[in-house]
N, C-alpha and C. Protein backbone atom coordinates (compact mmCIF):
# COMPACT_ATOMS: atom_id res chain seq x y z
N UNK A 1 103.13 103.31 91.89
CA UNK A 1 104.36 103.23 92.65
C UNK A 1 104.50 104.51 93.47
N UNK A 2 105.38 104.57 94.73
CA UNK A 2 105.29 105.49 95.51
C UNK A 2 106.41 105.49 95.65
N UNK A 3 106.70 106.93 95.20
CA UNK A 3 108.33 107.30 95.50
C UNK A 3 108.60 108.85 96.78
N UNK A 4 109.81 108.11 97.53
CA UNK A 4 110.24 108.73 98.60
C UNK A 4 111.67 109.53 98.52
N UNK A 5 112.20 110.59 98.62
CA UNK A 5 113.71 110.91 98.56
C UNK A 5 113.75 111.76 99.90
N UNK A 6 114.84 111.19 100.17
CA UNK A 6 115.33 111.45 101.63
C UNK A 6 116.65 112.13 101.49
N UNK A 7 116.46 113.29 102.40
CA UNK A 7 117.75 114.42 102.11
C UNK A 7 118.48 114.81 103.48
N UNK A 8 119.72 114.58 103.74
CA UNK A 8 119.94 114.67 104.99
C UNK A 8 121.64 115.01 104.90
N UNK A 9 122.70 115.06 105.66
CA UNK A 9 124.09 115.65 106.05
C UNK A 9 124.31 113.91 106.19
N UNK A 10 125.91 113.39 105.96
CA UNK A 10 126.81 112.46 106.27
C UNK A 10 126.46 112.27 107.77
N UNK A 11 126.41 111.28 108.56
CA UNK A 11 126.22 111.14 109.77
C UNK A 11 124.70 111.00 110.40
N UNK A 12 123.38 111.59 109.69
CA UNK A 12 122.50 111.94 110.12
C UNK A 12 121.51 110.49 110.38
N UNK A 13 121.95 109.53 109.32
CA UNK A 13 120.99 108.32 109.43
C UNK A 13 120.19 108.32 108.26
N UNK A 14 120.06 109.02 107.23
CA UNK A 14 119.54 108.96 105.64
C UNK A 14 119.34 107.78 105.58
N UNK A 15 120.29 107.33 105.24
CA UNK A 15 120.81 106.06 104.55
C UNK A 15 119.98 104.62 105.60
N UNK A 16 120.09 105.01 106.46
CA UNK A 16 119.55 103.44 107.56
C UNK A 16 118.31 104.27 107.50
N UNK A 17 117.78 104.83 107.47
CA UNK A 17 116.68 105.46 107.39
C UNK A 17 115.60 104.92 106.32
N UNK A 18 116.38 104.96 104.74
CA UNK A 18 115.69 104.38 104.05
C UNK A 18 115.52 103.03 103.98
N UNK A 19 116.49 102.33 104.44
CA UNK A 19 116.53 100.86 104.22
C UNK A 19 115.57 100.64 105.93
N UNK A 20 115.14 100.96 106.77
CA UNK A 20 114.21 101.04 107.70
C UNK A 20 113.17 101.07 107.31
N UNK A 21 112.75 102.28 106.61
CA UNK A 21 111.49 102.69 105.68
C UNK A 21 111.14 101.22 104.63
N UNK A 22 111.80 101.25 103.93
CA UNK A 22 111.78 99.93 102.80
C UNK A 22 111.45 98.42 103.70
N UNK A 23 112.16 98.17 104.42
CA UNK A 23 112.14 96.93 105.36
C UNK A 23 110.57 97.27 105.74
N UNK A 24 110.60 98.12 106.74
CA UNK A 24 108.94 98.37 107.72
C UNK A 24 107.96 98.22 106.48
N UNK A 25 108.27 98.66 105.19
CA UNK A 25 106.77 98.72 104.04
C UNK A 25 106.75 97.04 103.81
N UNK A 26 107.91 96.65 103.33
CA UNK A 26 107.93 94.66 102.78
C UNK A 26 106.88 94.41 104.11
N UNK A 27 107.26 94.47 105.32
CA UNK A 27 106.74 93.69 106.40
C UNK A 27 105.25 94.05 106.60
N UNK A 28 104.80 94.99 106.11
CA UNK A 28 103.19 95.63 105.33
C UNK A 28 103.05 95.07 104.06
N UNK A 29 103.50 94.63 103.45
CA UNK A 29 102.97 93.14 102.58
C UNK A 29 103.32 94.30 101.04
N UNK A 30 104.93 95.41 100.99
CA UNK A 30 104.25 96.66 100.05
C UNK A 30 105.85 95.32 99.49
N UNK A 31 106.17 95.94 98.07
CA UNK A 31 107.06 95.58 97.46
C UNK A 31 107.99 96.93 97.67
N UNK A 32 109.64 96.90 98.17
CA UNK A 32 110.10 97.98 98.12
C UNK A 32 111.76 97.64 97.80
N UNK A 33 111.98 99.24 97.94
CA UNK A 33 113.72 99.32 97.44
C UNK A 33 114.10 100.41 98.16
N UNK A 34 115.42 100.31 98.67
CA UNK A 34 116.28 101.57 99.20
C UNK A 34 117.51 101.44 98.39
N UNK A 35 118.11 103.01 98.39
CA UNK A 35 119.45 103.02 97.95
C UNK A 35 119.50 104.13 97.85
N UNK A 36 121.10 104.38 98.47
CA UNK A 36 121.45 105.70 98.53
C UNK A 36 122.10 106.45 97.19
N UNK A 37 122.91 107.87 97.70
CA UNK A 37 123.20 108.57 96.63
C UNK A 37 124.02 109.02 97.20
N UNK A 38 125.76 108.95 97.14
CA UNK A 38 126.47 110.08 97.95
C UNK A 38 127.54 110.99 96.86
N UNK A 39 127.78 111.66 97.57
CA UNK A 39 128.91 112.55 96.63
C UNK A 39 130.28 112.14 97.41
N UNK A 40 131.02 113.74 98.30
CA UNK A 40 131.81 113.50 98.45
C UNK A 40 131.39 112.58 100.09
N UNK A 41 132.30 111.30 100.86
CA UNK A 41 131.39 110.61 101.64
C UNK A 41 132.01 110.96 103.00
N UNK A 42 131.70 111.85 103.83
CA UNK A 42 132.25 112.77 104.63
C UNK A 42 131.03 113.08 105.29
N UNK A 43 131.31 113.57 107.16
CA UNK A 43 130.33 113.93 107.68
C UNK A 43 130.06 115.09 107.59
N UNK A 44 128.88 115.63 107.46
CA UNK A 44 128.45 116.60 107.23
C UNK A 44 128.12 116.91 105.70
N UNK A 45 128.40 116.11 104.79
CA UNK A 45 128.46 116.30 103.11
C UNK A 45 126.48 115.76 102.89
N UNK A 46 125.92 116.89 101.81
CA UNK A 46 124.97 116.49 101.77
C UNK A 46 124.30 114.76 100.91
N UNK A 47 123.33 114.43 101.48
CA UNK A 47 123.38 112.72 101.06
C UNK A 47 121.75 112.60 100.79
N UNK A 48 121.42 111.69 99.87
CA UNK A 48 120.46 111.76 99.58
C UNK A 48 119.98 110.08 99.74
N UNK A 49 119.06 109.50 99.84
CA UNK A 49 118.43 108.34 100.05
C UNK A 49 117.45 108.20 99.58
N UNK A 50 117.09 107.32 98.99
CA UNK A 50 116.04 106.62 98.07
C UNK A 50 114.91 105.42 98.32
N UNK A 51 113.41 105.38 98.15
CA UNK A 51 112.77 104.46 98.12
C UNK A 51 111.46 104.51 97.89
N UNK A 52 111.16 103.02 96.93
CA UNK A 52 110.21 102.81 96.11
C UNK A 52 109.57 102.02 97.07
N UNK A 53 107.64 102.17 96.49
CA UNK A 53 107.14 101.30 97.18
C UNK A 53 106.18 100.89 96.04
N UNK A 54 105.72 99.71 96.20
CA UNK A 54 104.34 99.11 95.07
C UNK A 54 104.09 98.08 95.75
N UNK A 55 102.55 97.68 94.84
CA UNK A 55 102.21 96.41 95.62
C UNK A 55 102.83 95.49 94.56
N UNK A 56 103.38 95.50 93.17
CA UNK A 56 103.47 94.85 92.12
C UNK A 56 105.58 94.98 92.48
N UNK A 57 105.95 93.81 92.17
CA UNK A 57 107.26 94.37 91.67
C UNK A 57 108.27 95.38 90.60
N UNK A 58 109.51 95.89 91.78
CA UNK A 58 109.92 97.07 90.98
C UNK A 58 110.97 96.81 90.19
N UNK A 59 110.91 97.38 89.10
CA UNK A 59 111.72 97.22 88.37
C UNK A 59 112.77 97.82 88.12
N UNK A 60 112.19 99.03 88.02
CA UNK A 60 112.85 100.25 88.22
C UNK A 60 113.89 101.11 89.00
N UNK A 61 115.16 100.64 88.40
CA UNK A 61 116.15 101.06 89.24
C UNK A 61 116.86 102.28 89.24
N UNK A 62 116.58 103.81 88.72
CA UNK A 62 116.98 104.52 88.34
C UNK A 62 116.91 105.66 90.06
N UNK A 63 117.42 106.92 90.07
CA UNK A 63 117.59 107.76 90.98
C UNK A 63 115.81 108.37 90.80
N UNK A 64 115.15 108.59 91.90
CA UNK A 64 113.82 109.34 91.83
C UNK A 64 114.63 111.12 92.03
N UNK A 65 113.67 111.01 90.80
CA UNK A 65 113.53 112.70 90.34
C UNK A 65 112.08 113.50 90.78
N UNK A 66 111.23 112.91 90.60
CA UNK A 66 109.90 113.44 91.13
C UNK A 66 109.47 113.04 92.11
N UNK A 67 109.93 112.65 93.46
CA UNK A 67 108.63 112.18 94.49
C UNK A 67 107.35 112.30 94.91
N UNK A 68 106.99 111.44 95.31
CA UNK A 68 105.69 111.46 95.72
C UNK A 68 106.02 112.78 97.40
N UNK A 69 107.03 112.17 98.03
CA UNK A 69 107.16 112.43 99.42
C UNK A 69 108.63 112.94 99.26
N UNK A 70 108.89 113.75 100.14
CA UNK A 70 110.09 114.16 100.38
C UNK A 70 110.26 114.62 102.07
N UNK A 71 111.78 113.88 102.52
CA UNK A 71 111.90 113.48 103.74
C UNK A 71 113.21 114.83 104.02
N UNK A 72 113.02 115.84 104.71
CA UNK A 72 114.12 116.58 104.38
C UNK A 72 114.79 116.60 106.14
N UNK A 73 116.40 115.82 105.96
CA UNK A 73 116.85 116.09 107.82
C UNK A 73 117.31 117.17 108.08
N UNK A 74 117.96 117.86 106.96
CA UNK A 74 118.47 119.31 107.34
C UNK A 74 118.21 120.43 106.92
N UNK A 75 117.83 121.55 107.65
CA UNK A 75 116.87 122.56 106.37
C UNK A 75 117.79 123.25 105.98
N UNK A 76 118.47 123.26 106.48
CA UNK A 76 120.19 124.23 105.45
C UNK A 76 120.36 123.57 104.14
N UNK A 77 120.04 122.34 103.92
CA UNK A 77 120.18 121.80 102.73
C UNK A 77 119.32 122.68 101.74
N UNK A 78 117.82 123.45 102.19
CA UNK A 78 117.30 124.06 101.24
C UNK A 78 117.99 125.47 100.35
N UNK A 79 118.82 125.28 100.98
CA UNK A 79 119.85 126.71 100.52
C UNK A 79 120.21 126.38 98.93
N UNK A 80 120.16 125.85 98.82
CA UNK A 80 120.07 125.09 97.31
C UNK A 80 118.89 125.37 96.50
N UNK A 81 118.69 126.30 95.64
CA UNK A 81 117.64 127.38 94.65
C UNK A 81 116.79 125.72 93.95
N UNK A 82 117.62 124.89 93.41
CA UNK A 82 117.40 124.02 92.76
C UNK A 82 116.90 122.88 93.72
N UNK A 83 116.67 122.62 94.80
CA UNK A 83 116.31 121.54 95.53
C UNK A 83 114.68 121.12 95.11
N UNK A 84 113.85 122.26 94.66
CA UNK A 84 112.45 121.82 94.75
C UNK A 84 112.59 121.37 92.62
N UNK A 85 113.41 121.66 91.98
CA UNK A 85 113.07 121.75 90.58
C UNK A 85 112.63 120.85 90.20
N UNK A 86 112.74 119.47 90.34
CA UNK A 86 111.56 118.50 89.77
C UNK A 86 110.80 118.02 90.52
N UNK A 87 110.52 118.43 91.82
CA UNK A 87 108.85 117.99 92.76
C UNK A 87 107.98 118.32 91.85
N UNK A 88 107.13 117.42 91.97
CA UNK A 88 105.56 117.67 91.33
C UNK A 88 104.70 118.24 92.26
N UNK A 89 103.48 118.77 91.49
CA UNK A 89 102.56 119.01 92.79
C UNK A 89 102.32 117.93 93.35
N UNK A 90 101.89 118.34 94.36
CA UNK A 90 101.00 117.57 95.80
C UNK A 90 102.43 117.04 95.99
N UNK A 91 103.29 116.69 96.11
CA UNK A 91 104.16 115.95 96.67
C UNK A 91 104.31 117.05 98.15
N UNK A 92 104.52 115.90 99.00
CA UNK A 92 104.29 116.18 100.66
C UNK A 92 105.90 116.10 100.98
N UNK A 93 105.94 117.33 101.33
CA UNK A 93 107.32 117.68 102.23
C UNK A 93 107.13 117.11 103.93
N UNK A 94 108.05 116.40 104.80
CA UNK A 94 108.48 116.33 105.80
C UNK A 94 109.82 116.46 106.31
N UNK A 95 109.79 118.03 107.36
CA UNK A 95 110.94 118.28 107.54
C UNK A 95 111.31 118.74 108.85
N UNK A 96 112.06 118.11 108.98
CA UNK A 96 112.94 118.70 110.70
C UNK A 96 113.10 119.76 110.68
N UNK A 97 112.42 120.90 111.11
CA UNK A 97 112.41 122.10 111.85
C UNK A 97 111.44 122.52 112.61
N UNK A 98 111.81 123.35 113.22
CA UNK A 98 111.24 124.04 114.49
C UNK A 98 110.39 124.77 113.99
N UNK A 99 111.20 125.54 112.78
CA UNK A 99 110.62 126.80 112.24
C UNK A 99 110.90 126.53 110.67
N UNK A 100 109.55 125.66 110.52
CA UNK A 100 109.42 125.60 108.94
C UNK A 100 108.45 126.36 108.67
N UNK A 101 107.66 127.35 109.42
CA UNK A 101 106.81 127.93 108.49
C UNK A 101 107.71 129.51 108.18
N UNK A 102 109.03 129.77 108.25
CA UNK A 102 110.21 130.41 108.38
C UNK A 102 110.32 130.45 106.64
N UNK A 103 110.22 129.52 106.43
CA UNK A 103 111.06 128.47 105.71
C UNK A 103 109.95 128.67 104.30
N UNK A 104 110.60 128.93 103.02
CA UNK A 104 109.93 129.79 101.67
C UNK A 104 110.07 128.08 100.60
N UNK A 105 108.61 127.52 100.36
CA UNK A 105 108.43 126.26 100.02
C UNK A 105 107.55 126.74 98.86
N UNK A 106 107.86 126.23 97.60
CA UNK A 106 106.92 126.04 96.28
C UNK A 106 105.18 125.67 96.80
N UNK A 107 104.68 126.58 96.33
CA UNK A 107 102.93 126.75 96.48
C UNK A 107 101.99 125.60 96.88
N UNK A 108 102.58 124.69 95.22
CA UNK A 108 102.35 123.30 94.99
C UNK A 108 102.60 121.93 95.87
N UNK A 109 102.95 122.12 96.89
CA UNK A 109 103.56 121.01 97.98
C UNK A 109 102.91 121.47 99.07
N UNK A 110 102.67 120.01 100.16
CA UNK A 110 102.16 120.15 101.13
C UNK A 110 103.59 120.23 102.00
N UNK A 111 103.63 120.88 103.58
CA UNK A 111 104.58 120.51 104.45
C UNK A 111 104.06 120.46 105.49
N UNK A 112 104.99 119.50 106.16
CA UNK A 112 104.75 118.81 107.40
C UNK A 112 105.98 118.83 108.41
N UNK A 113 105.74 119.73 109.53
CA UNK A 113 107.38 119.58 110.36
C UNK A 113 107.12 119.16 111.73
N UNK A 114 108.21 118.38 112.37
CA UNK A 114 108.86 118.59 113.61
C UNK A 114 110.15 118.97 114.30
N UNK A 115 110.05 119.13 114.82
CA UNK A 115 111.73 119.31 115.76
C UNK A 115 111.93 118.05 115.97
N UNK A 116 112.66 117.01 115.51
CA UNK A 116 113.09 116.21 115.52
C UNK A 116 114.41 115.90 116.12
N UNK A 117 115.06 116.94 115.79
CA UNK A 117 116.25 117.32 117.03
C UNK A 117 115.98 117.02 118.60
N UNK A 118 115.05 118.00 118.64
CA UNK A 118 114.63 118.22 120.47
C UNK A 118 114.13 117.29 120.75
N UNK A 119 113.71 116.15 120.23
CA UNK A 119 113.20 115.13 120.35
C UNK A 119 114.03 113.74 120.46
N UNK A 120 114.87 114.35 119.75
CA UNK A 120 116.10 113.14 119.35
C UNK A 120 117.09 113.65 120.70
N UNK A 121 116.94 114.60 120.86
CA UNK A 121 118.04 114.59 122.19
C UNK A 121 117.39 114.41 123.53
N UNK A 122 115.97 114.49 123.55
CA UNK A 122 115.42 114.27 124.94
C UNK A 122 115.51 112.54 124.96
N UNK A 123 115.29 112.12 124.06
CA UNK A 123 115.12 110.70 123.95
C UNK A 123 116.56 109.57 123.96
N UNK A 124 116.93 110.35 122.57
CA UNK A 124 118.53 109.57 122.66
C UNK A 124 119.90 110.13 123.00
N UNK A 125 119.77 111.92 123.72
CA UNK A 125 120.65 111.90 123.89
C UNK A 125 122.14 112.78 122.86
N UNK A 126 121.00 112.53 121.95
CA UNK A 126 122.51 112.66 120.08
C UNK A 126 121.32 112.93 119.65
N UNK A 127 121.44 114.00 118.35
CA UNK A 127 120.72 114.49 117.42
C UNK A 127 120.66 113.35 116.51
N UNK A 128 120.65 112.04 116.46
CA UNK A 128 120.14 111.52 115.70
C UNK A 128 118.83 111.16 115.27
N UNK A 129 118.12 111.73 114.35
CA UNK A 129 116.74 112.09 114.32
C UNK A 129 115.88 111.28 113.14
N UNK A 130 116.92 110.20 112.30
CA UNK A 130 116.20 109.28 111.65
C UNK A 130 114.93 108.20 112.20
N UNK A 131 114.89 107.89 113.29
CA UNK A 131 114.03 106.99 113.60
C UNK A 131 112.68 108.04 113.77
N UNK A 132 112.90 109.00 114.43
CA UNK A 132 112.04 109.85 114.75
C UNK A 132 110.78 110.34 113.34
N UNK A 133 112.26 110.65 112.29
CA UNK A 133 111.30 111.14 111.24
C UNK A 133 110.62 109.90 110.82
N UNK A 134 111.49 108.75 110.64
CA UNK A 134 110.60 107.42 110.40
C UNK A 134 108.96 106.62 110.67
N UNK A 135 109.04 107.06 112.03
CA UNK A 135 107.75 107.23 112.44
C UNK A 135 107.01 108.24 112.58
N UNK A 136 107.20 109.39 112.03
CA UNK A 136 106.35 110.78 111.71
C UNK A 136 105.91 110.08 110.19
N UNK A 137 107.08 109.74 109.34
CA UNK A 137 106.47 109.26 108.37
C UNK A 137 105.13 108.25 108.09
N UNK A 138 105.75 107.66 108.98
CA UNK A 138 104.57 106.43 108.93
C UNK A 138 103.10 106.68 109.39
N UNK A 139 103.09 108.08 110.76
CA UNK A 139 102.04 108.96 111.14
C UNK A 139 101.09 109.38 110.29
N UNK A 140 102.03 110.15 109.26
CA UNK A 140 101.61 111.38 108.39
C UNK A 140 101.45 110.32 106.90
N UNK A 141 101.42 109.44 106.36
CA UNK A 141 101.09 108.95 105.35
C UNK A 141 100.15 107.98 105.37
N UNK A 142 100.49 106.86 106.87
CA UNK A 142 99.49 105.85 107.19
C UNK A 142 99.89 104.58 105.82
N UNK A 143 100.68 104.77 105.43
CA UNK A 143 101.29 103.26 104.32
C UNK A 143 101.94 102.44 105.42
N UNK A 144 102.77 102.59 106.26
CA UNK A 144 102.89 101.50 107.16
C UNK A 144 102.24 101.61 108.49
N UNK A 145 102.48 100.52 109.19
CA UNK A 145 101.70 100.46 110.39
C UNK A 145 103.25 100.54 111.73
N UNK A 146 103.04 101.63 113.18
CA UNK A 146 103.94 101.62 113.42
C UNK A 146 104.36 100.44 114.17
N UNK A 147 104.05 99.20 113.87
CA UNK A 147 104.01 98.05 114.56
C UNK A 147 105.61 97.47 113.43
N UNK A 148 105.03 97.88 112.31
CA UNK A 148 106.19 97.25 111.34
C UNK A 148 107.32 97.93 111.58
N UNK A 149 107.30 99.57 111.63
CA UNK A 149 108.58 100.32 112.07
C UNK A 149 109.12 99.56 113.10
N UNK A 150 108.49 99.71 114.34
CA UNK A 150 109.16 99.00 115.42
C UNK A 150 109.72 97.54 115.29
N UNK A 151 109.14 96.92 114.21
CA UNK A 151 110.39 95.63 113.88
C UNK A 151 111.25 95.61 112.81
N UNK A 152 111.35 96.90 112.51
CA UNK A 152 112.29 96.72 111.33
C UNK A 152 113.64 97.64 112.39
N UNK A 153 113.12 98.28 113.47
CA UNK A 153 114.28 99.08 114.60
C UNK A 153 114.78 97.86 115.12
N UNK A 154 114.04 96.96 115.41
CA UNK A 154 114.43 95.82 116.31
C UNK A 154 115.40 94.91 115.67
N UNK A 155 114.91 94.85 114.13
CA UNK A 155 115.73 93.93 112.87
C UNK A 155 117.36 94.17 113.44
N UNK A 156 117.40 95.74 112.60
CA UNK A 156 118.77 96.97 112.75
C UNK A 156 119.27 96.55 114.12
N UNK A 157 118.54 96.68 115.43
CA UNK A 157 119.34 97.50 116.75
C UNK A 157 119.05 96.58 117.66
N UNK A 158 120.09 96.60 118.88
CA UNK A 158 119.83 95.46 119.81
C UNK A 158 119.31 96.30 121.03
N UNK A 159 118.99 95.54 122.29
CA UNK A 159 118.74 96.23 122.88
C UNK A 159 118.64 97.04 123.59
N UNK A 160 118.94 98.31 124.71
CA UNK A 160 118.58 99.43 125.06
C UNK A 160 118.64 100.34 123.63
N UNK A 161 119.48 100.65 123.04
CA UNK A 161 119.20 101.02 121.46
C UNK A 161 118.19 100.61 120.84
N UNK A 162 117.84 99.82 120.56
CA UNK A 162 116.68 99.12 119.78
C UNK A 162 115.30 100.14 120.53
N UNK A 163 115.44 99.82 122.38
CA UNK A 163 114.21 100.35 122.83
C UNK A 163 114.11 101.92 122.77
N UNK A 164 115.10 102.68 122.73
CA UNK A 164 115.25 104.31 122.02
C UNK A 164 115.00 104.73 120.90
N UNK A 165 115.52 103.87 120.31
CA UNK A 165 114.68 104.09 118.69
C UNK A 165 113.34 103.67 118.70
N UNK A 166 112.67 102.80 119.01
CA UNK A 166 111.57 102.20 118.95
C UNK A 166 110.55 103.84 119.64
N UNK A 167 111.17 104.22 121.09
CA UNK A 167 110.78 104.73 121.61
C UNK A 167 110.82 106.89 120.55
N UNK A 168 111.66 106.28 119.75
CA UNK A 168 111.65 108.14 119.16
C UNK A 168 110.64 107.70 117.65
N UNK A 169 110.66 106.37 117.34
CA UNK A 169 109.66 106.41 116.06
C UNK A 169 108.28 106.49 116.89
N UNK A 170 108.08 106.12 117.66
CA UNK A 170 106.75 106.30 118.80
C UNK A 170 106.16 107.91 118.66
N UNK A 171 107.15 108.21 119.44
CA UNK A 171 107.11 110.09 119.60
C UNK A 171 106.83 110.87 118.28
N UNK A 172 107.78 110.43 117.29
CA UNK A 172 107.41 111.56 115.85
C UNK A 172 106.14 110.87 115.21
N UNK A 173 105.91 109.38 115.48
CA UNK A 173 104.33 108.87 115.14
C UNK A 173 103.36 109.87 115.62
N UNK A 174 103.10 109.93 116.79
CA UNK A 174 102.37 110.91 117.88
C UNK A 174 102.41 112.40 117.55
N UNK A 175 103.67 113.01 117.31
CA UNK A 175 103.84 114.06 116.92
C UNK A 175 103.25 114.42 116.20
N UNK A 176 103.92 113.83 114.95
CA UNK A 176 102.86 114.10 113.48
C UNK A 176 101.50 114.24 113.53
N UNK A 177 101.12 112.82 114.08
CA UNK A 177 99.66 112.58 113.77
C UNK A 177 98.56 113.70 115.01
N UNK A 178 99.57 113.83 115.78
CA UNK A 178 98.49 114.50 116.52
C UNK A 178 98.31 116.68 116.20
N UNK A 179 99.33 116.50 115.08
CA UNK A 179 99.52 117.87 114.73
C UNK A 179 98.84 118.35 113.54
């Protein structure tokens, strides 16, 4: 099983993010689950998002504590001493910044960044930077194909929206993979 936790601010797209992620893997033939985690539910409050993938069905409905992958939208969130305490090794960090090699990460983990911001505003305009990381994800792991992202944007969003998102999971695909 392949587990994902997604860490991001109220407003940012976490949450449609994972259920994007989850949708795009089913439509790759994977068995999956999303579900979020909020505290207080306010913009800007930190939020966490969830998802399993297998080829077998999941059963398993509990909060992931160890990921495989970790999806991080805001790096202020790392201000938190305790954010890395139950990653395992090799688990692969992806994170929106400019300046993640800035940025003081446990030995044991791989990381992977973009500006997802500058990207999200050349493209859409609004720092909304979920689709973007969506298809960096899909770049940088190769479990989905970005053919499925782009119909699980299309599922969600109608169109000129639909074709912006389509068009920023494109870009952080490219990004990633070509970095």
């Amino acid at each position: 099983m392949i587990e994902i936790r997604i860490h991001g601010r109220g407003g940012q797209g976490s949450v449609t993010m994972a259920e994007l992620l989850a949708e795009a893997a089913f439509y790759g033939g994977w068995q999956s689950q999303a579900f979020p985690s909020f505290g207080a539910e306010r913009l800007g409050a930190p939020v966490a998002a969830f998802v399993r993938l297998d080829k077998k069905p999941i059963r398993l409905r509990s909060q992931i504590y160890s990921p495989d992958y970790l999806i991080i939208q805001d790096a202020t969130l790392l201000n938190d001493k305790s954010f890395f305490s139950n990653v395992k090794p090799g688990t692969i960090v992806l994170i929106n910044s400019a300046q993640a090699n800035k940025l003081i990460f446990p030995k044991n983990i791989k990381v992977r960044s973009l500006d997802a911001k500058a990207l999200a505003l050349e493209i859409l305009g609004r720092p909304i930077i979920n689709t973007i990381l969506l298809g960096a994800f899909a770049g940088m792991t190769g479990l989905i194909e970005l053919a499925a992202v782009e119909k699980a944007i299309r599922g969600r969003f109608k169109g000129e929206l639909a074709e912006k998102n389509i068009e920023a999971a494109r870009r952080g695909f490219e990004v990633i993979a070509n970095n």
